[in-house]
Protein backbone atom coordinates (compact mmCIF):
# COMPACT_ATOMS: atom_id res chain seq x y z
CA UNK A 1 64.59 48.81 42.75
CA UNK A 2 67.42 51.22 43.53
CA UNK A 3 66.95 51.50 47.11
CA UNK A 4 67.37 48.06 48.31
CA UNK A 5 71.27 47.53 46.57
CA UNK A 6 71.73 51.29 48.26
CA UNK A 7 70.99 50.33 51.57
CA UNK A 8 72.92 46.98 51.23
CA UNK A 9 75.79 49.51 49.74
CA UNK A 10 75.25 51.45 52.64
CA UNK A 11 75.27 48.72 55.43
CA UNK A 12 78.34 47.31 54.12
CA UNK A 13 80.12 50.63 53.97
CA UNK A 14 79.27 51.22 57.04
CA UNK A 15 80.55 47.40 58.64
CA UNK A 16 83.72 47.85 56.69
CA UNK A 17 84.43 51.33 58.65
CA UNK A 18 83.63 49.90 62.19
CA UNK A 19 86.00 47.13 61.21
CA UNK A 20 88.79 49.69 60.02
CA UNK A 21 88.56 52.35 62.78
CA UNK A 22 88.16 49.08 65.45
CA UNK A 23 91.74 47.84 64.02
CA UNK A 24 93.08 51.26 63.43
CA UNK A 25 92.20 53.60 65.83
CA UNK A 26 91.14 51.51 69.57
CA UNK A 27 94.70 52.17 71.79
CA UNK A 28 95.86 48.27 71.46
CA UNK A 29 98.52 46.28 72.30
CA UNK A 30 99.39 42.68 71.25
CA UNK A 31 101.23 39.74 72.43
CA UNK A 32 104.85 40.43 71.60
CA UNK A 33 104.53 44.08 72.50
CA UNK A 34 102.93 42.70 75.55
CA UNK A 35 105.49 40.32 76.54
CA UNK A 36 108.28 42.88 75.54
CA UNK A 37 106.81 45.62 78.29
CA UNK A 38 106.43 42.97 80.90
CA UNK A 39 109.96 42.29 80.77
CA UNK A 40 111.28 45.93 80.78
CA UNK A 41 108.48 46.32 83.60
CA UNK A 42 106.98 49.02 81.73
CA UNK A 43 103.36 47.51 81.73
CA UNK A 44 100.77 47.83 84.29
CA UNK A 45 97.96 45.37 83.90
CA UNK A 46 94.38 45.40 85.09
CA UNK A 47 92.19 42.08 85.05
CA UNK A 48 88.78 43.25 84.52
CA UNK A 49 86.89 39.64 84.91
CA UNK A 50 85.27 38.61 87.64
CA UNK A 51 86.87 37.59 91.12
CA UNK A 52 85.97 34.12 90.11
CA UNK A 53 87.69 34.06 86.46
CA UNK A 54 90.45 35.79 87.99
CA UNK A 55 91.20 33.37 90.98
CA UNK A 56 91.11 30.50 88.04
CA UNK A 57 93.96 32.07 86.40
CA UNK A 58 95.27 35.38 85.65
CA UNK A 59 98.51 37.02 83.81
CA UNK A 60 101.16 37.04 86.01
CA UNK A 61 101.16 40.54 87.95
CA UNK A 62 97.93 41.30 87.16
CA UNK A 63 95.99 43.67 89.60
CA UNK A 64 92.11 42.27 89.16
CA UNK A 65 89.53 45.12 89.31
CA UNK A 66 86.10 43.62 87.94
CA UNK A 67 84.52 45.92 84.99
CA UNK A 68 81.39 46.40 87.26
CA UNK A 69 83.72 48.26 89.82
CA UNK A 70 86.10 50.02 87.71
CA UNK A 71 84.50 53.08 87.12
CA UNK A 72 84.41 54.18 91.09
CA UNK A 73 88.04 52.29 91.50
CA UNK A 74 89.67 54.88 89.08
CA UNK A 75 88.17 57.90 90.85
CA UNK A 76 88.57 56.64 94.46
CA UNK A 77 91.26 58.77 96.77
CA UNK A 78 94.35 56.96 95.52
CA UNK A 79 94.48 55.73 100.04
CA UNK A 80 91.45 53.91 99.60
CA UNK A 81 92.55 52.43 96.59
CA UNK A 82 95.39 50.58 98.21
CA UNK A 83 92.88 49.84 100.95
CA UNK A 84 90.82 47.84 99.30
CA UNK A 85 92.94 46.80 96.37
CA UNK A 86 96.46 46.56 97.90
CA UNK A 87 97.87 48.28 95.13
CA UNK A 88 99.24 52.07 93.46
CA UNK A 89 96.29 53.67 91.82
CA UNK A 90 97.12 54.06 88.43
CA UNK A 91 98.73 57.55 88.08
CA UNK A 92 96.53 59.73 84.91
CA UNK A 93 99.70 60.13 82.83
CA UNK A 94 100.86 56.48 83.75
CA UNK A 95 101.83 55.08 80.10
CA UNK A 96 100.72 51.42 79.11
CA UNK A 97 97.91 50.75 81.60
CA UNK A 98 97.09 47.37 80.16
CA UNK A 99 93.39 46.41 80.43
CA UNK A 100 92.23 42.65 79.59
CA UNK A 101 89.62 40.04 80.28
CA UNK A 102 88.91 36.66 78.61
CA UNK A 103 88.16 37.10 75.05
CA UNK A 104 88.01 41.17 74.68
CA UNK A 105 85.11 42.82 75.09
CA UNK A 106 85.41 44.13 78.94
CA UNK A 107 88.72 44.91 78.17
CA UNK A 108 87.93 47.09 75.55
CA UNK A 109 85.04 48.70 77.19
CA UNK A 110 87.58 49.19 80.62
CA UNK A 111 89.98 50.80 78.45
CA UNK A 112 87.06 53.57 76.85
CA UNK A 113 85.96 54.24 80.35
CA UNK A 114 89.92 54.70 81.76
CA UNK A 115 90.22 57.02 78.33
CA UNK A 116 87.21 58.61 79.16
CA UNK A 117 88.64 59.68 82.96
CA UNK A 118 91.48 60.95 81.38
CA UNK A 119 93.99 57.94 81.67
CA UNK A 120 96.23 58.65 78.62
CA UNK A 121 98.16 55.33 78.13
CA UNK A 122 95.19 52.94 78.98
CA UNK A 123 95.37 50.49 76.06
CA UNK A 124 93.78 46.83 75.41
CA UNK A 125 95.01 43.89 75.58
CA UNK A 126 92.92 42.31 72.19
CA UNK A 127 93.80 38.84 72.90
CA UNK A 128 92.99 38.71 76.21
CA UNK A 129 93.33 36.04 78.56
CA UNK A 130 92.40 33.46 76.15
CA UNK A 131 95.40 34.38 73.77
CA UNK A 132 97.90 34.18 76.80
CA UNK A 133 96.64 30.89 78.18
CA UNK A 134 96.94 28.94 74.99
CA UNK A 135 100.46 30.73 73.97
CA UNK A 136 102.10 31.40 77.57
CA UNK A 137 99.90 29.00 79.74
C-alpha cells in the first residue's frame, strides 16, 4: 500500500521542480522588459515561426529565421548569413538575442539550441507572439 502514495509523492515532486526550474532558471524576458529594450534598441529579435506565420504578422524588427533552419543559420560564415537573410549574424557575446514564436515552445527550444552554440544573451520571449498581438497589436 505504501508504494502507490510514494510514487504519486514522487511524480508530484518531480512536476513541481520542472515547474520551478522552468520559471526560475530558462534565460526569459517579458513584456515590459521587452518593450523597454526595444526602445533603448538594445534587443535583437529572432522570429522562429514559419515564413507563413511570419508574413501574417510579426514584432516589429523582427529578423524571421524558422526553428527548422536555425541550427545551420547560427553556424553559417556570418557573409552568407546576410546573403540569404539580409541581416548581421548575431555576434556570440551579443546580449539580449530575443527568440519568440506564437505561443512559446519554438522559442524556447531556439533559445537552448543558440545557448547550446555558445550565444550568451539568447533569452525567450515567454509570451510570444500571441502576448504581443493581443497587448501591442
Amino acid at each position: 500500500m505504501l508504494r502507490a502514495p510514494r510514487r504519486r509523492a514522487w511524480a508530484t515532486f518531480l512536476k513541481l521542480a520542472f515547474a520551478a526550474r522552468t520559471m526560475a532558471g530558462e534565460p526569459t524576458v517579458s513584456l515590459p522588459e521587452l518593450r523597454s529594450l526595444l526602445a533603448a534598441g538594445r534587443a535583437r529579435l529572432i522570429d522562429v515561426r514559419s515564413r507563413e506565420e511570419a508574413a501574417a504578422g510579426t514584432i516589429p524588427g523582427a529578423l524571421n529565421i524558422p526553428v527548422s533552419e536555425l541550427e545551420s543559420a547560427l553556424q553559417m560564415e556570418p557573409a552568407a548569413f546576410k546573403a540569404l537573410y539580409s541581416a548581421e549574424k548575431p555576434k556570440l557575446e551579443d546580449e539580449n538575442l530575443i527568440f519568440f514564436c506564437q505561443m512559446g515552445k519554438r522559442g524556447l527550444q531556439a533559445t537552448h539550441l543558440a545557448l547550446g552554440l555558445g550565444y550568451k544573451g539568447a533569452r525567450n520571449y515567454a509570451g510570444a507572439y500571441r502576448e504581443w498581438f493581443q497587448k501591442e497589436g
